[in-house]
Protein backbone atom coordinates (compact mmCIF):
# COMPACT_ATOMS: atom_id res chain seq x y z
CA UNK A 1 49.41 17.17 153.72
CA UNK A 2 51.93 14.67 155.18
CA UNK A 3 53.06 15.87 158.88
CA UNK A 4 56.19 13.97 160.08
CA UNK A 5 54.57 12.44 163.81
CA UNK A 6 56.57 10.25 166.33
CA UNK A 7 58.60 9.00 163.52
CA UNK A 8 55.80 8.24 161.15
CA UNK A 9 54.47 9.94 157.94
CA UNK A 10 50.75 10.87 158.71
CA UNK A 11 48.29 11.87 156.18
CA UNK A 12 46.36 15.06 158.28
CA UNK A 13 43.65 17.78 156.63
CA UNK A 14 43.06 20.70 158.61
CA UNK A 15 39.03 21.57 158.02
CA UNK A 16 38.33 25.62 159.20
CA UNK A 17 40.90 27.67 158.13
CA UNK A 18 43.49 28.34 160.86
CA UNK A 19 41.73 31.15 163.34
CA UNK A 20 42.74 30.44 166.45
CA UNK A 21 39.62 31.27 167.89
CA UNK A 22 37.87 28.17 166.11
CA UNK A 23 38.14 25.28 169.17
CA UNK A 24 39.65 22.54 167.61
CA UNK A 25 38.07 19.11 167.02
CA UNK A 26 40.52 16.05 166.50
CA UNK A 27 38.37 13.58 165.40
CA UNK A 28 39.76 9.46 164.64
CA UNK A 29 38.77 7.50 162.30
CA UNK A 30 37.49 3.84 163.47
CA UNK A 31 38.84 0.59 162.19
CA UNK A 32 42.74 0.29 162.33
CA UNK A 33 43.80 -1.48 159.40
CA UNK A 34 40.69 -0.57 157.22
CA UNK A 35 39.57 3.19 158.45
CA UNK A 36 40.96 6.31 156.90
CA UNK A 37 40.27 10.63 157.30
CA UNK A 38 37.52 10.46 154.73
CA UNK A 39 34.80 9.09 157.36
CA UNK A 40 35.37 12.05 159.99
CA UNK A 41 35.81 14.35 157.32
CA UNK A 42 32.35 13.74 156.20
CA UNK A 43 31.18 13.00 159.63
CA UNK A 44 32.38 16.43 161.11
CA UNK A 45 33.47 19.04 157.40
CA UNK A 46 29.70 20.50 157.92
CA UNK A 47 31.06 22.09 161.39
CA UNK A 48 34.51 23.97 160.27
CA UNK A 49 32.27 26.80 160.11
CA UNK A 50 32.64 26.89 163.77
CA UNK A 51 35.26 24.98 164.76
CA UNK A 52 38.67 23.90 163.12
CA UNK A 53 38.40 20.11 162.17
CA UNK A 54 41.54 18.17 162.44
CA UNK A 55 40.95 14.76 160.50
CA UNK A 56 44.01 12.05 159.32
CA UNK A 57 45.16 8.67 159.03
CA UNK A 58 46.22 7.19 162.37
CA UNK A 59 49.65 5.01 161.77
CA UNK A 60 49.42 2.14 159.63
CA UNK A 61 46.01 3.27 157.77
CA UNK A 62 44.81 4.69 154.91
CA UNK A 63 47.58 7.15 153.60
CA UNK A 64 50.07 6.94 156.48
CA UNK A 65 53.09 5.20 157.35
CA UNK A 66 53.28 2.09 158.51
CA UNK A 67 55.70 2.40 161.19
CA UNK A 68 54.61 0.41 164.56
CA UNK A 69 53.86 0.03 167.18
CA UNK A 70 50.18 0.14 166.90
CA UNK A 71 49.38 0.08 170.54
CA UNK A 72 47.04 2.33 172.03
CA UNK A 73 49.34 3.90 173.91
CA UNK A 74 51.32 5.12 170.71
CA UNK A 75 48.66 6.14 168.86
CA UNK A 76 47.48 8.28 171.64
CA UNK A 77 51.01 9.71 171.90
CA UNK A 78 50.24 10.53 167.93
CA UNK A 79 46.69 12.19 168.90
CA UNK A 80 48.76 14.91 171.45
CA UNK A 81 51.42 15.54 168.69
CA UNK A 82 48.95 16.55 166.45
CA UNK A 83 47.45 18.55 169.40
CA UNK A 84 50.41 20.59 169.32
CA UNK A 85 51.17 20.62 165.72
CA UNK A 86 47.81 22.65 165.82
CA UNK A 87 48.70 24.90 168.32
CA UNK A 88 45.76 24.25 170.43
CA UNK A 89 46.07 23.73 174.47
CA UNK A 90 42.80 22.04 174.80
CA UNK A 91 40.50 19.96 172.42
CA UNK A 92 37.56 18.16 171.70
CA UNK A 93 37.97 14.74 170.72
CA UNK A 94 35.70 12.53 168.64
CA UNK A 95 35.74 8.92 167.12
CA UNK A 96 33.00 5.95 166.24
CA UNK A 97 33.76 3.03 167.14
CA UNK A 98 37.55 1.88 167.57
CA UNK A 99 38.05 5.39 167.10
CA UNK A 100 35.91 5.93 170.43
CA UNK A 101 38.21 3.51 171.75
CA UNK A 102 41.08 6.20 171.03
CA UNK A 103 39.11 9.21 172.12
CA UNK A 104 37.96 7.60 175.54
CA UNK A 105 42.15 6.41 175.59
CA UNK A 106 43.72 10.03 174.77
CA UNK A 107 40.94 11.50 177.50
CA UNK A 108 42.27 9.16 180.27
CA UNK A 109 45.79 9.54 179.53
CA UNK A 110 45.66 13.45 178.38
CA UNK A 111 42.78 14.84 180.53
CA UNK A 112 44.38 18.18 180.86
CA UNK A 113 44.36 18.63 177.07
CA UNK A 114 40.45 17.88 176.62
CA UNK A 115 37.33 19.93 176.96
CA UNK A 116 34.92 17.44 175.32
CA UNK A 117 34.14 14.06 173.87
CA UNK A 118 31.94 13.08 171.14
CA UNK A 119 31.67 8.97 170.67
CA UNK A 120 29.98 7.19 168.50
CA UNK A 121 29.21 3.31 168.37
CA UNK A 122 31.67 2.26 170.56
CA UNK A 123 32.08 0.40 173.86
CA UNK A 124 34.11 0.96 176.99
CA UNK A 125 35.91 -2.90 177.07
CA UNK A 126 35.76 -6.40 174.83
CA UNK A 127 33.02 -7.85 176.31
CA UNK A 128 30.38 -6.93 173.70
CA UNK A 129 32.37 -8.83 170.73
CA UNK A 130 30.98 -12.50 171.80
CA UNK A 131 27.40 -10.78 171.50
CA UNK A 132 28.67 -9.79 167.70
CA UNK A 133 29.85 -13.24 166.55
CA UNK A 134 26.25 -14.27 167.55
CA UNK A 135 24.48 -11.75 165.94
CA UNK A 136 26.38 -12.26 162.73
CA UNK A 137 26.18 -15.73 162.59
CA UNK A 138 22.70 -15.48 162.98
CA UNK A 139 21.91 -12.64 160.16
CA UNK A 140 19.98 -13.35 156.99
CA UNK A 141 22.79 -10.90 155.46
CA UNK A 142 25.73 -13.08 155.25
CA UNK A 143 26.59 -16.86 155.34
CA UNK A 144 29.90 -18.00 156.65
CA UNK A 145 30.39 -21.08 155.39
CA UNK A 146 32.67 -24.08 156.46
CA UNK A 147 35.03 -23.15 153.85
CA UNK A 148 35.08 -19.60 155.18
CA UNK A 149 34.92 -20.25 158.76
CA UNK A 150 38.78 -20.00 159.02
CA UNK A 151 39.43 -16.89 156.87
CA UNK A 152 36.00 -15.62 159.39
CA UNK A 153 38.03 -16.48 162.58
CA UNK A 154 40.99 -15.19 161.84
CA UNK A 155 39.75 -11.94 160.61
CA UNK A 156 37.77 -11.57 164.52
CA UNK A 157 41.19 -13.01 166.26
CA UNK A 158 43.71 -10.69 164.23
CA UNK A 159 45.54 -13.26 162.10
CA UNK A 160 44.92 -12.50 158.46
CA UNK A 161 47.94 -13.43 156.30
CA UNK A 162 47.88 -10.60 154.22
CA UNK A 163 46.21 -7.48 152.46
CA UNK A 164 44.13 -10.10 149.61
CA UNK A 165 42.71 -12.31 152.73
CA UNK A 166 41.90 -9.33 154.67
CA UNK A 167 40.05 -7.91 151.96
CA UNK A 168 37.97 -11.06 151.61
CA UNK A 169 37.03 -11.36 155.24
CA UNK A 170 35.72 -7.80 155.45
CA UNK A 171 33.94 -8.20 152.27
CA UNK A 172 32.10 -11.07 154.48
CA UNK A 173 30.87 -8.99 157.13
CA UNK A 174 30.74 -5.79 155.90
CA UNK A 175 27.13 -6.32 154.57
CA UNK A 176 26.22 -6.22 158.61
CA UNK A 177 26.86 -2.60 159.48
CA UNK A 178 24.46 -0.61 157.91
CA UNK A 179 20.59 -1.09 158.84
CA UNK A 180 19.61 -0.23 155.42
CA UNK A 181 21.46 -2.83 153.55
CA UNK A 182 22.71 -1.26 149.73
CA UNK A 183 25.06 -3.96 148.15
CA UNK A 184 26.09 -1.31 145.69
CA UNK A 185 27.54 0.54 148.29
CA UNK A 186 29.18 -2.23 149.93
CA UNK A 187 31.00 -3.67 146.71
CA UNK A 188 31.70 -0.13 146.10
CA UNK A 189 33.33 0.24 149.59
CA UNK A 190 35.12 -2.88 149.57
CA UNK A 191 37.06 -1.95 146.39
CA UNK A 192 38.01 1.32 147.73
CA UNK A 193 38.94 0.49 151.53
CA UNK A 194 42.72 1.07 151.81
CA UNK A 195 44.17 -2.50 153.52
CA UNK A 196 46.78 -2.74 156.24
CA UNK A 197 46.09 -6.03 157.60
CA UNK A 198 49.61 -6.29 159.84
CA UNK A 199 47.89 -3.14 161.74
CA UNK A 200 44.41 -4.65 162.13
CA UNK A 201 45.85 -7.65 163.37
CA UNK A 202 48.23 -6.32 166.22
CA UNK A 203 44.27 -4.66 167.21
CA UNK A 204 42.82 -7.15 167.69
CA UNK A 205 45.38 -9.32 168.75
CA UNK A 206 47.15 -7.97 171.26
CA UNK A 207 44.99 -4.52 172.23
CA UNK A 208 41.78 -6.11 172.03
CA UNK A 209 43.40 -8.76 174.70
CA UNK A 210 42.81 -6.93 177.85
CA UNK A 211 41.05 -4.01 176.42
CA UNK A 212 38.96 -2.44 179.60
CA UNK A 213 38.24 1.57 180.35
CA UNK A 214 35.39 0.84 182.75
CA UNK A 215 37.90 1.77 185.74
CA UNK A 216 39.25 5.18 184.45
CA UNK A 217 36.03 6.29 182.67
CA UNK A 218 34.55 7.25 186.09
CA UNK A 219 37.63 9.98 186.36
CA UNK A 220 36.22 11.80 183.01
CA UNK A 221 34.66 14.75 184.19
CA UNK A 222 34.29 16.82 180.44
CA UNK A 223 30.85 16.70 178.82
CA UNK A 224 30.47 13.68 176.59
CA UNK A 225 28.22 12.92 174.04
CA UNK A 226 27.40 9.62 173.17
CA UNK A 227 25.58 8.47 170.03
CA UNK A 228 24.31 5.18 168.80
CA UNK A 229 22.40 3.40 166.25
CA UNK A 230 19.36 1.14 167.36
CA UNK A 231 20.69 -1.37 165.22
CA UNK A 232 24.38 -1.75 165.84
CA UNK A 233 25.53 -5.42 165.35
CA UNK A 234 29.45 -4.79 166.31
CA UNK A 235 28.65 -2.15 169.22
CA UNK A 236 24.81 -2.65 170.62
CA UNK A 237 22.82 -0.04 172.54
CA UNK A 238 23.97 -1.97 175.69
CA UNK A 239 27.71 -0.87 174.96
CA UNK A 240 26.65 2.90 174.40
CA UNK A 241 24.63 2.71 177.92
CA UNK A 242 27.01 1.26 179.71
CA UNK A 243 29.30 4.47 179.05
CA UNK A 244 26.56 6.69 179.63
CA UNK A 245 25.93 4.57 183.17
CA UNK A 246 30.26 5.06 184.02
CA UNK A 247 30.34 8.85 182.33
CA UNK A 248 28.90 11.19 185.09
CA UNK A 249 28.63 14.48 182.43
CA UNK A 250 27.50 12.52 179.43
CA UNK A 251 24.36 12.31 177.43
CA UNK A 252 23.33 9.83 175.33
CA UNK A 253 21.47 9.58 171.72
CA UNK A 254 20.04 6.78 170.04
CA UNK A 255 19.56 6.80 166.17
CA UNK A 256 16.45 4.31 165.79
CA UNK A 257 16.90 4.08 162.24
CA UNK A 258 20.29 3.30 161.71
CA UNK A 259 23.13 0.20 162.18
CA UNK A 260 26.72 1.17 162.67
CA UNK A 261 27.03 4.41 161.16
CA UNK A 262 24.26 6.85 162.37
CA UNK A 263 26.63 9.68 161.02
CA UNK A 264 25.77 8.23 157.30
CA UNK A 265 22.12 6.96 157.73
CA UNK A 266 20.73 9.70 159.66
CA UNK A 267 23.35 11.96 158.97
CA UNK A 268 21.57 15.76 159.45
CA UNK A 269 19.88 14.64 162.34
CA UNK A 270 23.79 13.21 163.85
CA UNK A 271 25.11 16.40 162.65
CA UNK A 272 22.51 18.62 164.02
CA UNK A 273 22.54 16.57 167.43
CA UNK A 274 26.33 17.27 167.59
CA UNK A 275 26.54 20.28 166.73
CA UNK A 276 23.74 21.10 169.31
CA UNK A 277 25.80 19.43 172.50
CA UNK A 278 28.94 21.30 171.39
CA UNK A 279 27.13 24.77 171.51
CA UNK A 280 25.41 24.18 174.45
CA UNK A 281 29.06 22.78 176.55
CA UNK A 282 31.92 24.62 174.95
């Protein structure tokens, strides 16, 4: 369905019926610009048989408007509408990667409304992305070539021209998130992705800039889970320790057998691991 949010069309499912008993899960999808519902739905569907799943498109991806501005702040703001839309005084909030960036956001600037966290590959500040130009430029996976180096630049910095040159620079990397590499899948996923390069750019731009919880995250006092794959090129172990070191009620789960997306490659083991910390805290 298509909810009417802070101005701005939003694509939104509702997983788990509508018993108000059911706590409710808002879970964001990662990758502004390029991210969509379908990965949470997948990620978290298997548990509306105990909980009410709230999945969508933040502004400016996948199905939604494209109304600005894409600031953290805002999209936050979008998070608590939905919040109430759903009737629901408190929540637990998930996201991987820059969606963990907007669950760790809404927490610190809505802490009354949250009663848990789930994050997944994702980092509390910027200073982990100098450690993923390395590590990409040093894969056997892809080769950025002088021609590309531009176009690869300017995809990192947030300055793609438009939706055909922001296609082509993810195609580039994409073949680095997953530890188990299946080019099938990636061409498949490239094809698919839904592009909004004016809303990954403003990301990465401008939020990326100054982008540091570290101060704030020592506030959170709600159980957090925090999950991880061993082989993470964009969002290393380091990152995911780090928030477990700053996150006094958090635990921490590393997937040795997967890249980016431990909810994919070792997905009943994520699931089960989940579903596990959520029985035991809510």
């Amino acid at each position: 369905m298509f909810l009417t949010i802070n101005g701005c069309e939003l694509y939104v499912e509702m997983l788990g019926g509508d018993d108000p008993a059911k706590p409710l899960i808002i879970a964001h999808h990662g990758a502004p610009g390029l991210g969509s519902h379908t990965e949470p739905k997948k990620s978290f569907g298997s548990l509306s048989d105990e909980y009410r799943v709230l999945v969508f498109d933040a502004r400016g991806s996948g199905a939604s408007g494209d109304e600005g501005p894409f600031t953290h702040e805002q999209w936050a703001a979008d998070i608590d509408a939905l919040r109430q839309w759903a009737g629901e005084e408190r929540i637990i909030i998930a996201g991987g990667s820059y969606g963990g960036y907007m669950s760790m956001e809404y927490a610190i600037r809505y802490p009354q409304h949250v009663i848990a966290m789930v994050l997944r590959d994702t980092a509390p500040d910027n200073s982990f992305r100098a450690g993923s130009d390395a590590r990409a430029r040093n894969s056997d996976r892809i080769t950025i070539s002088a021609e590309d180096e531009d176009l690869y630049l300017r995809q990192r910095e947030g300055r793609v021209r438009n939706n055909e040159e922001f296609k082509k620079s993810w195609g580039m990397i994409l073949p680095l998130y997953d530890h188990k590499l299946d080019m099938d899948k990636v061409r498949e996923r490239i094809e698919t992705t839904p592009y909004h390069y004016a809303t990954h750019n403003y990301a990465f731009s401008v939020n990326q800039k100054n982008f540091d919880l570290k101060p704030q995250l020592k506030d959170l006092k709600v159980p957090v889970l925090i999950t991880v794959g061993r082989h993470d090129w964009i969002t290393p172990v380091a990152a995911s320790e780090k928030l477990h070191e700053l996150l006094e009620n958090s635990e921490l789960k590393i997937f040795e057998h997967s890249g980016h997306s431990p909810q994919v490659e070792e997905a009943d083991l994520w699931r089960a691991t989940v579903r596990d910390f959520l029985r035991r805290h809510i």
